[in-house]
Protein backbone atom coordinates (compact mmCIF):
# COMPACT_ATOMS: atom_id res chain seq x y z
CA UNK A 1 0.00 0.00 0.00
CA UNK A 2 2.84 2.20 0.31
CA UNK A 3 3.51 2.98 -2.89
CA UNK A 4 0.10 4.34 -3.65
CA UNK A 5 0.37 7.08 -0.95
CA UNK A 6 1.61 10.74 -1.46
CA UNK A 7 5.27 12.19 -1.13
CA UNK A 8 5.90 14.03 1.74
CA UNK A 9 4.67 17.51 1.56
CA UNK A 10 7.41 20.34 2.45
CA UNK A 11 5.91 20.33 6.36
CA UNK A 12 3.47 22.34 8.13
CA UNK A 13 5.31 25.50 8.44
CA UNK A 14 5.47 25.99 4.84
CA UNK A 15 1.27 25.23 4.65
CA UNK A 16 1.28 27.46 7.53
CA UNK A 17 2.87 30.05 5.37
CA UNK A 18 1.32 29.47 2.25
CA UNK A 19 -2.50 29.46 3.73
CA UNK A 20 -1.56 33.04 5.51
CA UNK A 21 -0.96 34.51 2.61
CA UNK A 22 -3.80 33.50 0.34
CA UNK A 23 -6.25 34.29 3.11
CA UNK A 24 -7.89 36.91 2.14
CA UNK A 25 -8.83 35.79 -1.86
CA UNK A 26 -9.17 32.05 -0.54
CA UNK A 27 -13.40 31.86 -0.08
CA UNK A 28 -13.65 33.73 -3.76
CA UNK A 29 -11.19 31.56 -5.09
CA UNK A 30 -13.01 28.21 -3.92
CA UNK A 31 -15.88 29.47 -5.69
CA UNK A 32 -14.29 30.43 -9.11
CA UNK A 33 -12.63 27.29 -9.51
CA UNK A 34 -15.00 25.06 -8.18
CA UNK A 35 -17.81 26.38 -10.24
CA UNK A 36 -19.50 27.24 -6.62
CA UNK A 37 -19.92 23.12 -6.20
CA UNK A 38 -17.39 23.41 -2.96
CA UNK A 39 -20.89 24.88 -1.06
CA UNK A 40 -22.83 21.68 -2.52
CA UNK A 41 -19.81 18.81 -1.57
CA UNK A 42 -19.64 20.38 2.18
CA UNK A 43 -23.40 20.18 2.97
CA UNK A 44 -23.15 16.81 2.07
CA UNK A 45 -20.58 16.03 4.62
CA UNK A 46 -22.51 17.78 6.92
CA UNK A 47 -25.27 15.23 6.54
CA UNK A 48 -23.31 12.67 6.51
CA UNK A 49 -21.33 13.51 9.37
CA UNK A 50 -23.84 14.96 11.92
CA UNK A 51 -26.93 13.09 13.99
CA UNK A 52 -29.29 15.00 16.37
CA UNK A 53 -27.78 13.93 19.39
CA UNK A 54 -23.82 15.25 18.51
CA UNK A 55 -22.89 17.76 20.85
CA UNK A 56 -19.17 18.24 20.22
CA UNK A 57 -17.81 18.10 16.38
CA UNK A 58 -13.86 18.86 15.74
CA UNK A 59 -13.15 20.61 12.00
CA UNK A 60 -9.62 19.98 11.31
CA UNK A 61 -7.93 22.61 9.09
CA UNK A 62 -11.31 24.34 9.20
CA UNK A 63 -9.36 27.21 7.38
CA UNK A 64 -11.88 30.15 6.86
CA UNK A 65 -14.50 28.15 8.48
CA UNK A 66 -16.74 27.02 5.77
CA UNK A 67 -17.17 23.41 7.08
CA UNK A 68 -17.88 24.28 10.90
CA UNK A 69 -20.07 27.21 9.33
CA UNK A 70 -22.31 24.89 6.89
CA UNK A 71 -22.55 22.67 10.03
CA UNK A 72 -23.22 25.18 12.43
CA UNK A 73 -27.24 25.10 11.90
CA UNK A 74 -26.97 21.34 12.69
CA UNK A 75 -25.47 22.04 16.12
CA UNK A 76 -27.41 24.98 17.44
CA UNK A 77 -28.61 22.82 20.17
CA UNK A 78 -28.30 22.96 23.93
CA UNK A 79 -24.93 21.97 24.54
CA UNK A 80 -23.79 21.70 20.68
CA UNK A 81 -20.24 23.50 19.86
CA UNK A 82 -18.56 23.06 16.73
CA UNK A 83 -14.37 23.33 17.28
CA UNK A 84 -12.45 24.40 13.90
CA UNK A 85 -8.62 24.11 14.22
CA UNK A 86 -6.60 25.09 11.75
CA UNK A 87 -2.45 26.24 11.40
CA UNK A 88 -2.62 29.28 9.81
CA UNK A 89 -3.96 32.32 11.83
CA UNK A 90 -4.76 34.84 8.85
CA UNK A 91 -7.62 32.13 7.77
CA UNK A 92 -8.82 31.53 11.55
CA UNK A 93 -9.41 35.26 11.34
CA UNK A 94 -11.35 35.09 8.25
CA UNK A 95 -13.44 32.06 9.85
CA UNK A 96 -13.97 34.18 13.03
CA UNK A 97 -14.93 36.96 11.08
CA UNK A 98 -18.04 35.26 8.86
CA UNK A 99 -18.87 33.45 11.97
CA UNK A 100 -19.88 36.87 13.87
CA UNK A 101 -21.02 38.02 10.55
CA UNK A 102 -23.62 34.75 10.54
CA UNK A 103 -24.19 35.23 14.46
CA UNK A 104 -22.88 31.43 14.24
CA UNK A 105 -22.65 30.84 18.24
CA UNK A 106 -21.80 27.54 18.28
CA UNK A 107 -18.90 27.91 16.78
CA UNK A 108 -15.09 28.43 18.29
CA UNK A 109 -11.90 28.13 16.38
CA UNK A 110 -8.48 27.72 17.25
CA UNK A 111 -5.01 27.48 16.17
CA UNK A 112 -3.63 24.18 16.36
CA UNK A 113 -2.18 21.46 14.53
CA UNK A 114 -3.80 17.88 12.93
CA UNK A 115 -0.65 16.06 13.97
CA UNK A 116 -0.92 17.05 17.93
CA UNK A 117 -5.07 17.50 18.34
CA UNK A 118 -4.90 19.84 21.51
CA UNK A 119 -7.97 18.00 23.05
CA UNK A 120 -8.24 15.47 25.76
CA UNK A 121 -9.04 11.62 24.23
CA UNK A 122 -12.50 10.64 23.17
CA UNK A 123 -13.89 13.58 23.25
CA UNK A 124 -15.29 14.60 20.52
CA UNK A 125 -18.75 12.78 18.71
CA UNK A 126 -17.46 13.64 15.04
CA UNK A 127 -14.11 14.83 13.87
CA UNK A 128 -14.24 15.88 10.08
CA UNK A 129 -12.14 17.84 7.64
CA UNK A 130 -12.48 19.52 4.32
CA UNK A 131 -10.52 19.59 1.52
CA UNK A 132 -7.74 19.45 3.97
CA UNK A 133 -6.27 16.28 3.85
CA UNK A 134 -3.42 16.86 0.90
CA UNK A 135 -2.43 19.30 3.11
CA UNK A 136 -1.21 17.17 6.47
CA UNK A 137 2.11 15.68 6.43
CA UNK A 138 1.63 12.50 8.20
CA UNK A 139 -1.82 11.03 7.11
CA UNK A 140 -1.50 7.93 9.48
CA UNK A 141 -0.90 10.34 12.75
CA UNK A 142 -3.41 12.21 11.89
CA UNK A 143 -6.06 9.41 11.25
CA UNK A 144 -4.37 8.23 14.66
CA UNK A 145 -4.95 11.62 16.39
CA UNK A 146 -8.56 11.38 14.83
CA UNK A 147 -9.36 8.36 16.68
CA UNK A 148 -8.02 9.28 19.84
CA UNK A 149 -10.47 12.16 19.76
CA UNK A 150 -13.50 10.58 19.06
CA UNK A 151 -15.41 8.77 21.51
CA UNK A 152 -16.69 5.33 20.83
CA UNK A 153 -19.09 4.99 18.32
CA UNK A 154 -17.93 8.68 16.86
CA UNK A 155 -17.67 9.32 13.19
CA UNK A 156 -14.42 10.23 11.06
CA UNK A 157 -15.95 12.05 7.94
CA UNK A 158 -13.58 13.86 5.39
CA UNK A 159 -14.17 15.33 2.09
CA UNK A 160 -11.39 15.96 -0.55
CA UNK A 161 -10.09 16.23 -3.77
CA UNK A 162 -8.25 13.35 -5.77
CA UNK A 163 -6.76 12.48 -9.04
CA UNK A 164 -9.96 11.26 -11.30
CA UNK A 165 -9.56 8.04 -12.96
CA UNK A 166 -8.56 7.83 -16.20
CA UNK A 167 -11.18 8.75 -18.63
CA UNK A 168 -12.08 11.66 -21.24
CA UNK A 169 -12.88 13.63 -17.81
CA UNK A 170 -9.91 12.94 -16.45
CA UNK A 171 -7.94 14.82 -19.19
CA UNK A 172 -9.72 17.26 -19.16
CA UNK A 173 -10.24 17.80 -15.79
CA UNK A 174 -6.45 17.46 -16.07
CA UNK A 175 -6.34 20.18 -18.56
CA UNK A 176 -8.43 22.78 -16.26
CA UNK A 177 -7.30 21.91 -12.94
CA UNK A 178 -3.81 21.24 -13.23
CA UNK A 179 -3.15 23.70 -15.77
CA UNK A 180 -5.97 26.53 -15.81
CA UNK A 181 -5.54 27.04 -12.24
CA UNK A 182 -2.81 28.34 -10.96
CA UNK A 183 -3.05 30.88 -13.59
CA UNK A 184 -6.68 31.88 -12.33
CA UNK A 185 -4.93 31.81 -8.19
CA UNK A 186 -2.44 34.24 -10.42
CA UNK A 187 -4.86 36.58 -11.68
CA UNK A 188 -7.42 36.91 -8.64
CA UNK A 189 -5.18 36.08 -5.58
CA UNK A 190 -1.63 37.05 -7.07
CA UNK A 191 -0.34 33.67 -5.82
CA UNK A 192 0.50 31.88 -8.67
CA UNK A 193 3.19 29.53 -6.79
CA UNK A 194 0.32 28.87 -4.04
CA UNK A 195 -2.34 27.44 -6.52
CA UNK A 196 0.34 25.62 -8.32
CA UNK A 197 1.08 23.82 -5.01
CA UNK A 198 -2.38 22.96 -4.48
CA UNK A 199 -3.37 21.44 -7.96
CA UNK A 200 0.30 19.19 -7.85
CA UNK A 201 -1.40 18.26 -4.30
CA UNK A 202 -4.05 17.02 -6.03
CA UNK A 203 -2.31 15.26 -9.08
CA UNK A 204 -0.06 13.47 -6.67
CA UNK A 205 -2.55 12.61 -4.10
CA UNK A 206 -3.20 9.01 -2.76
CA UNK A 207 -6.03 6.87 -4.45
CA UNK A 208 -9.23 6.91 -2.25
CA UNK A 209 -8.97 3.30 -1.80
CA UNK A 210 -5.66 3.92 -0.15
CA UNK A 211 -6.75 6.87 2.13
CA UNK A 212 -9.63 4.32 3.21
CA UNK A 213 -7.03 1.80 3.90
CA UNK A 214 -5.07 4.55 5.73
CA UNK A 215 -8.19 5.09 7.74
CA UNK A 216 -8.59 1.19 8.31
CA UNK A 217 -5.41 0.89 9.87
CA UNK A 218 -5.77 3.87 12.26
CA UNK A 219 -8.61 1.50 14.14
CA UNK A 220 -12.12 2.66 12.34
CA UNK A 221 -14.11 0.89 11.11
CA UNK A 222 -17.30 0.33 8.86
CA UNK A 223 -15.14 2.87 6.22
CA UNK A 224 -16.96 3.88 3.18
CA UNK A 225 -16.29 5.92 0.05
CA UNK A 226 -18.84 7.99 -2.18
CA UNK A 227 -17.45 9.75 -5.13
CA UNK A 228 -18.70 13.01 -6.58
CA UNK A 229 -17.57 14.41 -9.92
CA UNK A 230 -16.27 11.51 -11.72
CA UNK A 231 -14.59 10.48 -8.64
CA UNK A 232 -12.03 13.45 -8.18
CA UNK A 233 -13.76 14.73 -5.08
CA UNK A 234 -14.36 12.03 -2.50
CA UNK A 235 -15.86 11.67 0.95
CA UNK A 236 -15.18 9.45 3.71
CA UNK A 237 -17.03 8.28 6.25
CA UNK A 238 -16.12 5.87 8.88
CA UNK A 239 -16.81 5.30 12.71
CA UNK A 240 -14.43 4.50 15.79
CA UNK A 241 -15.92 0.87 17.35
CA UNK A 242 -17.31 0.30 20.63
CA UNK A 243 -14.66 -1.65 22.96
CA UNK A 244 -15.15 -5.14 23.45
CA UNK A 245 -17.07 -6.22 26.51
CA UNK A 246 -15.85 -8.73 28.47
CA UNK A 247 -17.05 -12.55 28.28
CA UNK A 248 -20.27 -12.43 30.79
């Protein structure tokens, strides 16, 4: 399974760095190249993440806060708080900012890393991430970190992009995405280099089959895969098992 996973990014600080300074164009930018479907792909996370009786849900790399925001209707509830964490401070601003805008209350956010969740274990019902995945060094710490958050019985959902299969979408989804786009992150952001990182984070991502695995191995269980958009935008889902009871 090894060879089917992604190189090693150049670290956090450099995503750190990179997120800070697309910041402020990054919301407008999602919508532009996503054709506005981002907004679409994240509500259905939402519903597949979230049940009525979730009080506590972890966003990791929450960035501007569009995840924990889309959710944030689903956890107005006695008790309900939605956590986003997220490396780079210039988007944590951004996320604060819409939340106060959206008089989202259940919402908090704070700076923190995927590879060192600053939470005590199992205690979160859901932990779930968007589009952040190609971002986090270490995929099987932070699948590790994931579990060790959730309580028993709580949900793992994540949403991302991934290399389509190969078909006439795939080239020219190719085409667009790996070539189109960090020209468009050039011309409405100014950040050429950043938007070229993210599409070859995409082109050289993992397989979904091997992210599932990844997710497998980290303890979960009942791990499934739906595919949106010929398959180059994926979500997981998967659930952290009960602990044995002992022979009666």
């Amino acid at each position: 399974m090894a060879d089917q996973l992604p190189p090693h990014h150049r670290g956090e600080k450099f995503v750190q760095a990179l997120f800070d300074r697309i910041a402020r164009r990054y919301d407008l930018l999602n919508r532009v190249i996503s054709f506005h479907l981002d907004t679409r792909w994240r509500e259905k996370a939402v519903r597949a993440a979230i049940r009525t009786s979730d009080r506590l849900i972890l966003d990791v790399g929450t960035g501007t806060g569009d995840l924990a925001l889309t959710a944030a209707p689903t956890a107005n509830k006695p008790g309900g708080t939605i956590i986003g964490l997220d490396l780079s401070l210039q988007m944590l601003r951004r996320a604060r900012e819409k939340s106060r805008r959206r008089s989202a209350h259940a919402t908090r956010f704070v700076l923190g890393s995927a590879l060192a969740v600053p939470f005590k274990d199992e205690r979160f019902d859901v932990v779930m991430t968007a589009f952040a995945l190609r971002n986090i060094p270490d995929l099987p710490l932070f699948f590790r970190q994931a579990n060790r958050a959730l309580r028993a019985g709580g949900r793992l959902v994540t949403l991302d992009m991934f290399p389509p299969p190969d078909s006439i979408f795939a080239r020219l989804y190719a085409l667009y995405f790996y070539r189109l786009v960090p020209w468009i992150g050039a011309g409405i952001a100014r950040e050429r280099g950043a938007y070229q990182y993210l599409s070859d984070s995409v082109r050289t991502f993992a397989t979904p089959e091997a992210i599932a695995e990844l997710i497998r191995s980290a303890g979960f269980r009942s791990v499934a895969v739906q595919k949106f958009f010929c398959g180059a935008v994926c979500l997981h889902t998967a659930e952290k098992p009960e602990p044995l009871q002992p022979p009666g």
